[in-house]
C-alpha atoms as a PDB file:
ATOM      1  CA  UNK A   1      56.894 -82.587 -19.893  1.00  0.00           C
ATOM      2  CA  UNK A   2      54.506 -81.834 -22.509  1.00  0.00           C
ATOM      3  CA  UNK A   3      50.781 -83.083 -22.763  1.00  0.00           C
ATOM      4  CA  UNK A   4      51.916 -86.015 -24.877  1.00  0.00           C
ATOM      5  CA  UNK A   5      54.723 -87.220 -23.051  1.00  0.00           C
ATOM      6  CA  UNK A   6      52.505 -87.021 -19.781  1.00  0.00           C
ATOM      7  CA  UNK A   7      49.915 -89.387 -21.704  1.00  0.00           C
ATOM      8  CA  UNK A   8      52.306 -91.405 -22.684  1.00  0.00           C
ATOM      9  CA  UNK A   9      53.416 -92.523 -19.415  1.00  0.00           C
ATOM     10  CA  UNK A  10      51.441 -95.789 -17.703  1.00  0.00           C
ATOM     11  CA  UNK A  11      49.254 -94.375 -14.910  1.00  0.00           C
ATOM     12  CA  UNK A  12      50.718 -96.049 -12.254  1.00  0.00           C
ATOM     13  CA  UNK A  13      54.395 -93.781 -13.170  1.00  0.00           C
ATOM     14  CA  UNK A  14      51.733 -90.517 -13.696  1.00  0.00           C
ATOM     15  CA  UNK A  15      50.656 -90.791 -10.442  1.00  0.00           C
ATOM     16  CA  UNK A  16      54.291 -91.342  -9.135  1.00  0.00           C
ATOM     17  CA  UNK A  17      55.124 -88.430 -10.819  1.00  0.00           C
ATOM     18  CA  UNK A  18      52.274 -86.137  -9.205  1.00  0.00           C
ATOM     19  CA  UNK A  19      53.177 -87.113  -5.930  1.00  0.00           C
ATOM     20  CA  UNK A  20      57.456 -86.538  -6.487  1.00  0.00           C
ATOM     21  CA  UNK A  21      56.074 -83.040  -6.912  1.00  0.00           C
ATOM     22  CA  UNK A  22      53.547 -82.731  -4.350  1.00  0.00           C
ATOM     23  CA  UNK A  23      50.293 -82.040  -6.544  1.00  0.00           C
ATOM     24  CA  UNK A  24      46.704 -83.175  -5.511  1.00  0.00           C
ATOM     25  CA  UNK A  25      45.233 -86.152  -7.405  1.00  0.00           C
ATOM     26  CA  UNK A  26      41.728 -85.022  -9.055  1.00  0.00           C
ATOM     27  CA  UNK A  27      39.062 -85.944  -6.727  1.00  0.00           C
ATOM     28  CA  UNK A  28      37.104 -89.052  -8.371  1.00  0.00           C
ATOM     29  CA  UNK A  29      39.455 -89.503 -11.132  1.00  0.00           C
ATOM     30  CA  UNK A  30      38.683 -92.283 -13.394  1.00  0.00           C
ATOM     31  CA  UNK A  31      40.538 -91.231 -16.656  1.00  0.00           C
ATOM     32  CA  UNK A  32      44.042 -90.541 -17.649  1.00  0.00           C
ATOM     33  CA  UNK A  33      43.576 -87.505 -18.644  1.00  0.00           C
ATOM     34  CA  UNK A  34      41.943 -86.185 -15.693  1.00  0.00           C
ATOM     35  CA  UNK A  35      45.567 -87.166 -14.318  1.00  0.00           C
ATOM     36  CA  UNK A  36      47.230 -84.997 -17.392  1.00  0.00           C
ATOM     37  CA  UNK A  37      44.733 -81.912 -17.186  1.00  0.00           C
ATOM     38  CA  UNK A  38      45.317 -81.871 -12.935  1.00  0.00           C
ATOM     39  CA  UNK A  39      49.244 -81.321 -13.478  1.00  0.00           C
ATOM     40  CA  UNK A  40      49.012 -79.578 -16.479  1.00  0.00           C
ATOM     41  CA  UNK A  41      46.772 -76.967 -14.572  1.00  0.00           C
ATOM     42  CA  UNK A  42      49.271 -76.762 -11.992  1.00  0.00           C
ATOM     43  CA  UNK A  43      51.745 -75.174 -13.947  1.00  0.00           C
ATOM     44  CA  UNK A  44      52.398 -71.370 -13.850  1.00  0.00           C
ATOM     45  CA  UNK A  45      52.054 -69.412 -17.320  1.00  0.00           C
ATOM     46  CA  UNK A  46      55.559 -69.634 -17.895  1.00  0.00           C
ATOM     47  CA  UNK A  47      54.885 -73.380 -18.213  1.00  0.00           C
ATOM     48  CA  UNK A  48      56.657 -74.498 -15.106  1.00  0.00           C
ATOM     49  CA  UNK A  49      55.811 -76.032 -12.017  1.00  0.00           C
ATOM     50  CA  UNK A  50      55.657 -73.604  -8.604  1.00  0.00           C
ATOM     51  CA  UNK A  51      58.782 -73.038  -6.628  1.00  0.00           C
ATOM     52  CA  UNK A  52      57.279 -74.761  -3.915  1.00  0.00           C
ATOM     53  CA  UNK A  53      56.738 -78.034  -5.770  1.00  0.00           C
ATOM     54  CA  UNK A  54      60.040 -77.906  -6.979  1.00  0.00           C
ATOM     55  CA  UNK A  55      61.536 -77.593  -3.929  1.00  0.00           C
ATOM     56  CA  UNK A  56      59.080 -80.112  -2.449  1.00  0.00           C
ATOM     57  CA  UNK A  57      60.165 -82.375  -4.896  1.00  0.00           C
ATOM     58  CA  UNK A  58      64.136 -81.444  -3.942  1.00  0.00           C
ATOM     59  CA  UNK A  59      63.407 -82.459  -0.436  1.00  0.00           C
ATOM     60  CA  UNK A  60      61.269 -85.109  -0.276  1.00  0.00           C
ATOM     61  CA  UNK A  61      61.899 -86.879  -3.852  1.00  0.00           C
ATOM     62  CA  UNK A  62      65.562 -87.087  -5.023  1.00  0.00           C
ATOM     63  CA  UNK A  63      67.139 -90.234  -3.245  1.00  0.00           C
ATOM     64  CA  UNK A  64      70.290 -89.554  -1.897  1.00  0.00           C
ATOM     65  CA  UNK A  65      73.431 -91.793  -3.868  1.00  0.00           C
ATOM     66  CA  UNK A  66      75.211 -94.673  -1.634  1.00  0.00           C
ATOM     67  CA  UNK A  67      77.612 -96.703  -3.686  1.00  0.00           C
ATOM     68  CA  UNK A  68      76.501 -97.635  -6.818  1.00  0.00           C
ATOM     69  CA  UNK A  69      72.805 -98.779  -6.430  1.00  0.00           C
ATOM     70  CA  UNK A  70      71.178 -98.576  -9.869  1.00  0.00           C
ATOM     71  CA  UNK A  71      69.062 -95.058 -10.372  1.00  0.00           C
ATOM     72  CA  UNK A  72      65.750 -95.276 -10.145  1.00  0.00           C
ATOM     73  CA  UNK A  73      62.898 -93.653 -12.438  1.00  0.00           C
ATOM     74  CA  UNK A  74      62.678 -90.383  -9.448  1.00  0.00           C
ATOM     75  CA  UNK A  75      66.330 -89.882  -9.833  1.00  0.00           C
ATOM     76  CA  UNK A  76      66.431 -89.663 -13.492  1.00  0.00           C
ATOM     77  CA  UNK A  77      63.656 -87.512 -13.554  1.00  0.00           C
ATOM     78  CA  UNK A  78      65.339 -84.908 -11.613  1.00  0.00           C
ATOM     79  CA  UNK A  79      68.686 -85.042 -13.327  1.00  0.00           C
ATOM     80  CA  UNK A  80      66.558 -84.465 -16.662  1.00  0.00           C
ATOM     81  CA  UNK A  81      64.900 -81.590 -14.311  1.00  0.00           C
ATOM     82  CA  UNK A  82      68.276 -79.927 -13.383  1.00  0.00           C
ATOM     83  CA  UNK A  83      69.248 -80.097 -17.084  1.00  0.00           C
ATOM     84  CA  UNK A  84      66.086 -77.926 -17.754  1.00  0.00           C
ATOM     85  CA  UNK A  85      66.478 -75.788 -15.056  1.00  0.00           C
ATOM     86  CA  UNK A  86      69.878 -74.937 -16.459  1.00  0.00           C
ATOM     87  CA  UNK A  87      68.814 -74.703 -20.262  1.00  0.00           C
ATOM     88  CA  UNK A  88      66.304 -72.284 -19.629  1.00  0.00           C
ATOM     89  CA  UNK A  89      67.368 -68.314 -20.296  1.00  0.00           C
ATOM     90  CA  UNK A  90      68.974 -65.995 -16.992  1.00  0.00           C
ATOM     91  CA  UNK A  91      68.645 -62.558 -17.036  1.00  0.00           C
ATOM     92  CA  UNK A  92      71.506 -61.158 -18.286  1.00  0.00           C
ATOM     93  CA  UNK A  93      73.587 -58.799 -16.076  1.00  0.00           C
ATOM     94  CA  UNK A  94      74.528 -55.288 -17.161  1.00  0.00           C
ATOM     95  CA  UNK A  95      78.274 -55.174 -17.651  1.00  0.00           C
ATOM     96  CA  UNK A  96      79.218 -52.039 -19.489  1.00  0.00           C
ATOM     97  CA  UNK A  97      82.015 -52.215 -21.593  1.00  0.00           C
ATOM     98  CA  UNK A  98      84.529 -49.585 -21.061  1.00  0.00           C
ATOM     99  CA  UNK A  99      85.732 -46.911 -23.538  1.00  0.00           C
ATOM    100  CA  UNK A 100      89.128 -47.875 -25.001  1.00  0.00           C
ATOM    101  CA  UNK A 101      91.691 -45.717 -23.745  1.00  0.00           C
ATOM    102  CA  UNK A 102      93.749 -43.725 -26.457  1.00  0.00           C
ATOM    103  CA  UNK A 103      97.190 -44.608 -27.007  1.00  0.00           C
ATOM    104  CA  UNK A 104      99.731 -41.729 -25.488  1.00  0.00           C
ATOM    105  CA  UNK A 105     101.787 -39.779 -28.092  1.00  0.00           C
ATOM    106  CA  UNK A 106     105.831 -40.675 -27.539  1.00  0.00           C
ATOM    107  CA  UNK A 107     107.916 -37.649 -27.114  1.00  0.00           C
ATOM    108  CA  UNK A 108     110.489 -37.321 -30.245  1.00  0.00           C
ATOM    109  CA  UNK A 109     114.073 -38.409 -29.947  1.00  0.00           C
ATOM    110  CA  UNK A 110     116.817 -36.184 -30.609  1.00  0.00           C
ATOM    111  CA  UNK A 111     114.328 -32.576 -31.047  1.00  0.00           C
ATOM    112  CA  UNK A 112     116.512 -29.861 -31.393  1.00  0.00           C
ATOM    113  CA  UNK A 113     116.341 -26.733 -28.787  1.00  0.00           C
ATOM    114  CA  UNK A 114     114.813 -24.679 -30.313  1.00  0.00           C
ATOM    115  CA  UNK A 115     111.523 -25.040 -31.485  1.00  0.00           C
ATOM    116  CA  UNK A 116     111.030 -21.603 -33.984  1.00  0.00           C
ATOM    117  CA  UNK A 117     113.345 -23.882 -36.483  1.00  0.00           C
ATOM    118  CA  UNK A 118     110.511 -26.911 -36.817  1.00  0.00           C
ATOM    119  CA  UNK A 119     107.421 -28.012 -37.441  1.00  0.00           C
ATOM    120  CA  UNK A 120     104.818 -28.590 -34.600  1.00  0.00           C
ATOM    121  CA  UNK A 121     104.633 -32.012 -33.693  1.00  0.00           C
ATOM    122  CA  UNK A 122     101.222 -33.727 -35.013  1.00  0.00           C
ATOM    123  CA  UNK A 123      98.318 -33.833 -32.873  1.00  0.00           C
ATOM    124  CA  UNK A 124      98.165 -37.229 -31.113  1.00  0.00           C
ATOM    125  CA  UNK A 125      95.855 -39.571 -33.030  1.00  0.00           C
ATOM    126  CA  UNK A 126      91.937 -39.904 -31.792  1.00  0.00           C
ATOM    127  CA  UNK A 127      90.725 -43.332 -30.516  1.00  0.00           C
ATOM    128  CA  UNK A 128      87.742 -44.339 -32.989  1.00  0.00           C
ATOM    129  CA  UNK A 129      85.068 -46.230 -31.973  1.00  0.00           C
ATOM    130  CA  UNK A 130      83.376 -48.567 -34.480  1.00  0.00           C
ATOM    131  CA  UNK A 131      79.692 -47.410 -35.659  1.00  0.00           C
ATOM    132  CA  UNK A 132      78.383 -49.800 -32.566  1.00  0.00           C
ATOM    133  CA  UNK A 133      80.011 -49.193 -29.913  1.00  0.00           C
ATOM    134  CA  UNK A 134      78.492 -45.409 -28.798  1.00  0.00           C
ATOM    135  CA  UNK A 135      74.956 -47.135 -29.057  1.00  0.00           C
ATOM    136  CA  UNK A 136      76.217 -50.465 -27.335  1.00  0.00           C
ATOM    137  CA  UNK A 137      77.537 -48.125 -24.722  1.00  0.00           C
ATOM    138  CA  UNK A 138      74.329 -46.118 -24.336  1.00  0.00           C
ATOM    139  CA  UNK A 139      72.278 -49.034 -23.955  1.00  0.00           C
ATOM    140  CA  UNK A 140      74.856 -50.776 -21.288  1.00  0.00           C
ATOM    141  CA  UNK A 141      74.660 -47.946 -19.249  1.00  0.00           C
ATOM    142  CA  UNK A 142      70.906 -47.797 -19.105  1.00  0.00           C
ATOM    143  CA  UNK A 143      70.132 -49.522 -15.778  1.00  0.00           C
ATOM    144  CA  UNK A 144      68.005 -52.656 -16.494  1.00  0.00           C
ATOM    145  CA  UNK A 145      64.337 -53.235 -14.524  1.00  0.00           C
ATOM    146  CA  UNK A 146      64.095 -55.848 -12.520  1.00  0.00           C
ATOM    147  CA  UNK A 147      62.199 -58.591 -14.282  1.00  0.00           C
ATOM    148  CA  UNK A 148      58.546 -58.562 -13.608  1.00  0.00           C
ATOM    149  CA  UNK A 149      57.191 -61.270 -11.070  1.00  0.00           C
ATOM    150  CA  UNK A 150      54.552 -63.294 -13.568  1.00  0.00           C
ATOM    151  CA  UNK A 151      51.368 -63.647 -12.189  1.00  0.00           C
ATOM    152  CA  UNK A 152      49.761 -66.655 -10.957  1.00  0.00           C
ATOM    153  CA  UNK A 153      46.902 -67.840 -12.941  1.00  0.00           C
ATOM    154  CA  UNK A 154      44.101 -68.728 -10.308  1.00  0.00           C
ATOM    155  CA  UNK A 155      43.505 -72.781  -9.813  1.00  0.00           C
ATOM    156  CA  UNK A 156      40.544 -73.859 -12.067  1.00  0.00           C
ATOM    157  CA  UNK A 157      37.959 -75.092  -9.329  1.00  0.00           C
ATOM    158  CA  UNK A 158      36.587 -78.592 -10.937  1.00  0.00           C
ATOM    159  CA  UNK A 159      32.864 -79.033 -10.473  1.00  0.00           C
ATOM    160  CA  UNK A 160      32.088 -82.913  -9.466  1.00  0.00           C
ATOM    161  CA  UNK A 161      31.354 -85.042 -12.235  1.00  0.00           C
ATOM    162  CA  UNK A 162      28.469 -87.353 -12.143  1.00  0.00           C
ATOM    163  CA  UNK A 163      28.774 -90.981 -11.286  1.00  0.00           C
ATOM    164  CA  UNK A 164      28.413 -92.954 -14.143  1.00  0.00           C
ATOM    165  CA  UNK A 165      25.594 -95.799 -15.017  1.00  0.00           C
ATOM    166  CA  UNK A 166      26.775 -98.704 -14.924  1.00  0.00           C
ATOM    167  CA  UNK A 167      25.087-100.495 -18.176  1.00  0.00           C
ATOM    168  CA  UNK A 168      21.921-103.677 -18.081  1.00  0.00           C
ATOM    169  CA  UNK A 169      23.131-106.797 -18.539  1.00  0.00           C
ATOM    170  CA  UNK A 170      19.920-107.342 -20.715  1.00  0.00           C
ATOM    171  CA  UNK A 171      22.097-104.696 -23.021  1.00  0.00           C
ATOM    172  CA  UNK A 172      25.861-106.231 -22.276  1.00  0.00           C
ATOM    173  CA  UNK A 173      24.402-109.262 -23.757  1.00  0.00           C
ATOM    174  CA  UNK A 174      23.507-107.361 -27.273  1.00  0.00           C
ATOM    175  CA  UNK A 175      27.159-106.243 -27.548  1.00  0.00           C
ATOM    176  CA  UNK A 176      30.437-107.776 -28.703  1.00  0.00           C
ATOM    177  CA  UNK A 177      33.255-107.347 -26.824  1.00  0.00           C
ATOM    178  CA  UNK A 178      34.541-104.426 -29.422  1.00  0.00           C
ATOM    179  CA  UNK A 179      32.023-102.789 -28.141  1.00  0.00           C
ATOM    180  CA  UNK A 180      32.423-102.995 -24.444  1.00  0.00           C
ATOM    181  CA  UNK A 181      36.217-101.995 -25.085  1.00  0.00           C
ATOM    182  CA  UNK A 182      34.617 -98.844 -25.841  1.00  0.00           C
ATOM    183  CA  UNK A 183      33.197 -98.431 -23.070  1.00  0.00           C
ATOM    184  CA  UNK A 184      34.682 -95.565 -20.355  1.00  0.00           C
ATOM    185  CA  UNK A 185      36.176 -97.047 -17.223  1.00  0.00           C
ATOM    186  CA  UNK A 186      33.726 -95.247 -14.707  1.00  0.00           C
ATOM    187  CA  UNK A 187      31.326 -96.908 -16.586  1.00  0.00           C
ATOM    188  CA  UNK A 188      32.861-100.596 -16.697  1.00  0.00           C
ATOM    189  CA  UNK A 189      33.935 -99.770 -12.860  1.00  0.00           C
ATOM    190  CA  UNK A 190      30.297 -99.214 -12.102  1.00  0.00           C
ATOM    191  CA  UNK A 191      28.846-102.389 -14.188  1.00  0.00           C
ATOM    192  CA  UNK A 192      31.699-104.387 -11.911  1.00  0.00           C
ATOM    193  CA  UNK A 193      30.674-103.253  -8.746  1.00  0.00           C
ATOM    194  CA  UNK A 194      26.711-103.633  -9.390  1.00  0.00           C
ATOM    195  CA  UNK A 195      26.913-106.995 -10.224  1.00  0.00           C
ATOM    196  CA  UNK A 196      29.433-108.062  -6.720  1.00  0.00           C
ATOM    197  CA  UNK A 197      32.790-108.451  -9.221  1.00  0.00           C
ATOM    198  CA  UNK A 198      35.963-107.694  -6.939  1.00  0.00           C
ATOM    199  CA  UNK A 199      38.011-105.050  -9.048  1.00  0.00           C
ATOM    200  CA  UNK A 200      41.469-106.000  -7.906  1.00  0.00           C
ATOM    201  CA  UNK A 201      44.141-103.192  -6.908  1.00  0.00           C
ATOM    202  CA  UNK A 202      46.385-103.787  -9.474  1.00  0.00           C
ATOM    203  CA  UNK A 203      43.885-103.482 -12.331  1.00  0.00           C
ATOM    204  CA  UNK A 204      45.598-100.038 -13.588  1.00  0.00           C
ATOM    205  CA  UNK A 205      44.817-100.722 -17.176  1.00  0.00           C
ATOM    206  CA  UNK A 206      41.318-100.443 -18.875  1.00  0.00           C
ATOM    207  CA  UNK A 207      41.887-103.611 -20.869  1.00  0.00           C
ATOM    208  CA  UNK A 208      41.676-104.920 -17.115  1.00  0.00           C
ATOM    209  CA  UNK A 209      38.590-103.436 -16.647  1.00  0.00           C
ATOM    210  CA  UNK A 210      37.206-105.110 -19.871  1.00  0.00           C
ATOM    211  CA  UNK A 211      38.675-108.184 -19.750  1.00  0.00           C
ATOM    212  CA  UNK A 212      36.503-108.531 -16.556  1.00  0.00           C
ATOM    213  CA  UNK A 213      33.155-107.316 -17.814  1.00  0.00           C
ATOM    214  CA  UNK A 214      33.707-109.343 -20.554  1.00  0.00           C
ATOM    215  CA  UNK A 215      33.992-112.405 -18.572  1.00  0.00           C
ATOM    216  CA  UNK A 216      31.185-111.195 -16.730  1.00  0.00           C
ATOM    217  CA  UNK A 217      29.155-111.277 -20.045  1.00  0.00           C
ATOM    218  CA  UNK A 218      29.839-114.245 -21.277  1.00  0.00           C
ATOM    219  CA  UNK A 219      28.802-115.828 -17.736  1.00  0.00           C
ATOM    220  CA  UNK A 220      25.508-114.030 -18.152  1.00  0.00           C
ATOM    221  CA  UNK A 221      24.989-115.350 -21.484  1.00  0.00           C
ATOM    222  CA  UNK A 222      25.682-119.023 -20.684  1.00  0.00           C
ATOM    223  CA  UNK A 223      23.422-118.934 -17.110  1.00  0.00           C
ATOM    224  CA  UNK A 224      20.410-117.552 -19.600  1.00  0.00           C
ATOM    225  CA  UNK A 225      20.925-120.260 -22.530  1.00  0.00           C
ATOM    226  CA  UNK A 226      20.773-122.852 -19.434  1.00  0.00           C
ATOM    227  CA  UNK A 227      17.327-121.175 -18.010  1.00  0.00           C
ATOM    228  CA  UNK A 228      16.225-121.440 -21.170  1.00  0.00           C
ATOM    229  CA  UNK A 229      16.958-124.553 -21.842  1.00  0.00           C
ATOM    230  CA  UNK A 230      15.309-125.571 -18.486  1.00  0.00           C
ATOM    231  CA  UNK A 231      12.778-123.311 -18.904  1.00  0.00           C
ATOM    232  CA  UNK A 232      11.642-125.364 -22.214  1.00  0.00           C
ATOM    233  CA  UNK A 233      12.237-128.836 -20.393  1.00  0.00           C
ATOM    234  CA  UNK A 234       9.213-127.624 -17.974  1.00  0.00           C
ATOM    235  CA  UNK A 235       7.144-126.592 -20.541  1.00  0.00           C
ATOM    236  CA  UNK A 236       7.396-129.791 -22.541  1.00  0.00           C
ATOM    237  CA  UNK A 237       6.886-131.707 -19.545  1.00  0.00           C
ATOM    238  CA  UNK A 238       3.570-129.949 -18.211  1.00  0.00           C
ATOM    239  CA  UNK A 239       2.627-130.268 -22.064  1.00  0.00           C
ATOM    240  CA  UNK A 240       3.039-134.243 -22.117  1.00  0.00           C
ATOM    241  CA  UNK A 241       1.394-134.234 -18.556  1.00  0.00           C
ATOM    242  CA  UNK A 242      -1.787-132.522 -19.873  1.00  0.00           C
ATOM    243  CA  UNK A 243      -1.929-134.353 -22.927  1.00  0.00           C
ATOM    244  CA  UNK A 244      -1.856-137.875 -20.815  1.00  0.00           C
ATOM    245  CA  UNK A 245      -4.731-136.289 -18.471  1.00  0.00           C
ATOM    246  CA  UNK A 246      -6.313-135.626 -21.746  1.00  0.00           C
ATOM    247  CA  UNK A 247      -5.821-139.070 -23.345  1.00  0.00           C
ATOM    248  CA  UNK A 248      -7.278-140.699 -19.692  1.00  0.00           C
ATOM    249  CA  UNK A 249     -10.187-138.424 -19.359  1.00  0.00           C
ATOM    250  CA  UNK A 250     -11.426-139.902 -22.875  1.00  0.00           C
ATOM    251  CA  UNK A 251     -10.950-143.454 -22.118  1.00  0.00           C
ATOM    252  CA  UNK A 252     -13.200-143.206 -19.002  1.00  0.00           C
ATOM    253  CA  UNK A 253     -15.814-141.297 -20.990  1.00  0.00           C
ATOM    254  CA  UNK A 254     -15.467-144.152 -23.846  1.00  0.00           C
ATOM    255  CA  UNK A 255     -15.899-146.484 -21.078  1.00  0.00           C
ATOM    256  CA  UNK A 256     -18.899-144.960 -19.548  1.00  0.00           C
ATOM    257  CA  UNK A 257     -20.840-144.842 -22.583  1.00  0.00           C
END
């Protein structure tokens, strides 16, 4: 499969696919195209997999038929496997061709005894080759080398990436949800978990992921339109109390005088 086909598939099948063949999952993988960049760096420079994840994948992937069960995504994957494996060019075999074999002159019928009185029989006819056949020849009987084994490229050691920061709410509040869409989903994982939001196992999907943190947002937003709506009720309530201390304290000092 190429790189787009391998992006193409839902993560849930890419990760199906990895493990049919036996390849290790990127350590703290987040993205979809960590997923496409691990299998794509497993294959040789040929651009196939290693014999031993093919046969691992023989062995331990294709489902064996009984009856007529519908075939599953595994078992069309290796038919469309096999059909590669058999498209894809075979050394070809040195088979010489042999010379062709002149044809034998036929004695004449009827030649007289003695052979002063005739002519001498023509020389039997040479067998002629066509311009391409002495070099064809040649180069069949050149023994072929062996094909050269191709050399494994080394595996590509990943260095750790760094856990992402998850984002303030103070700044989720500034942004539409456009904007959090554009977020990565390390990031929108992290802003989940920092704020106690369960991240469910079947959220494959970053709209998932956003729909969630958007949610979260909007929650946010409402809990600090109600502080401040409290927050204001308070104020204007201490206000009116001083103002009635105020109003008292003058009509006792009116009284007094």
């Amino acid at each position: 499969m190429s790189r787009a086909q391998l992006r193409a598939m839902p993560l849930s099948h890419l990760k199906a696919y990895m493990s049919a063949y036996g390849l290790a999952a990127p350590p703290h993988a987040v993205e979809k195209d960590e997923y496409v960049r691990a299998a794509l760096n497993a294959r040789e420079a040929n651009g196939c997999l290693p014999k031993a994840n093919e046969e691992y994948y023989r062995k331990n992937s294709i489902p064996q038929p009984s009856g007529e069960r519908p075939r599953g995504f595994l078992a069309r994957l290796a038919d469309n496997f096999a059909d590669l494996v058999d498209l894809l060019p075979q050394p070809d075999a040195a088979n010489p061709n042999p010379p062709p074999v002149p044809p034998r002159p036929n004695p004449p019928r009827g030649a007289p005894r003695n052979p002063r009185s005739q002519w001498p029989p023509p020389p039997p006819p040479r067998a002629q080759s066509g311009p391409g056949s002495n070099a064809t020849n040649a180069r069949s009987s050149r023994p072929q080398a062996p094909p050269r084994p191709q050399a494994q490229a080394p595996p590509q050691t990943q260095s750790p990436r760094p856990t992402p920061q998850p984002v303030p709410v103070d700044q989720l509040l500034e942004m539409t949800p456009e904007q959090v869409s554009k977020l990565s989903i390390g990031v929108l994982k992290a802003i989940l978990q920092q704020n106690h939001v369960r991240i469910p196992q079947d959220a494959l999907e970053k709209r998932d992921l956003v729909e969630r943190v958007v949610t979260l947002v909007d929650a946010a937003r409402a809990e600090k339109e109600r502080d401040a709506r409290v927050r204001a009720a308070e104020e204007a309530e201490e206000q009116a109390e001083i103002e009635a201390q105020l109003r008292i304290r003058g009509t006792r000092e009116g009284q007094n005088r």
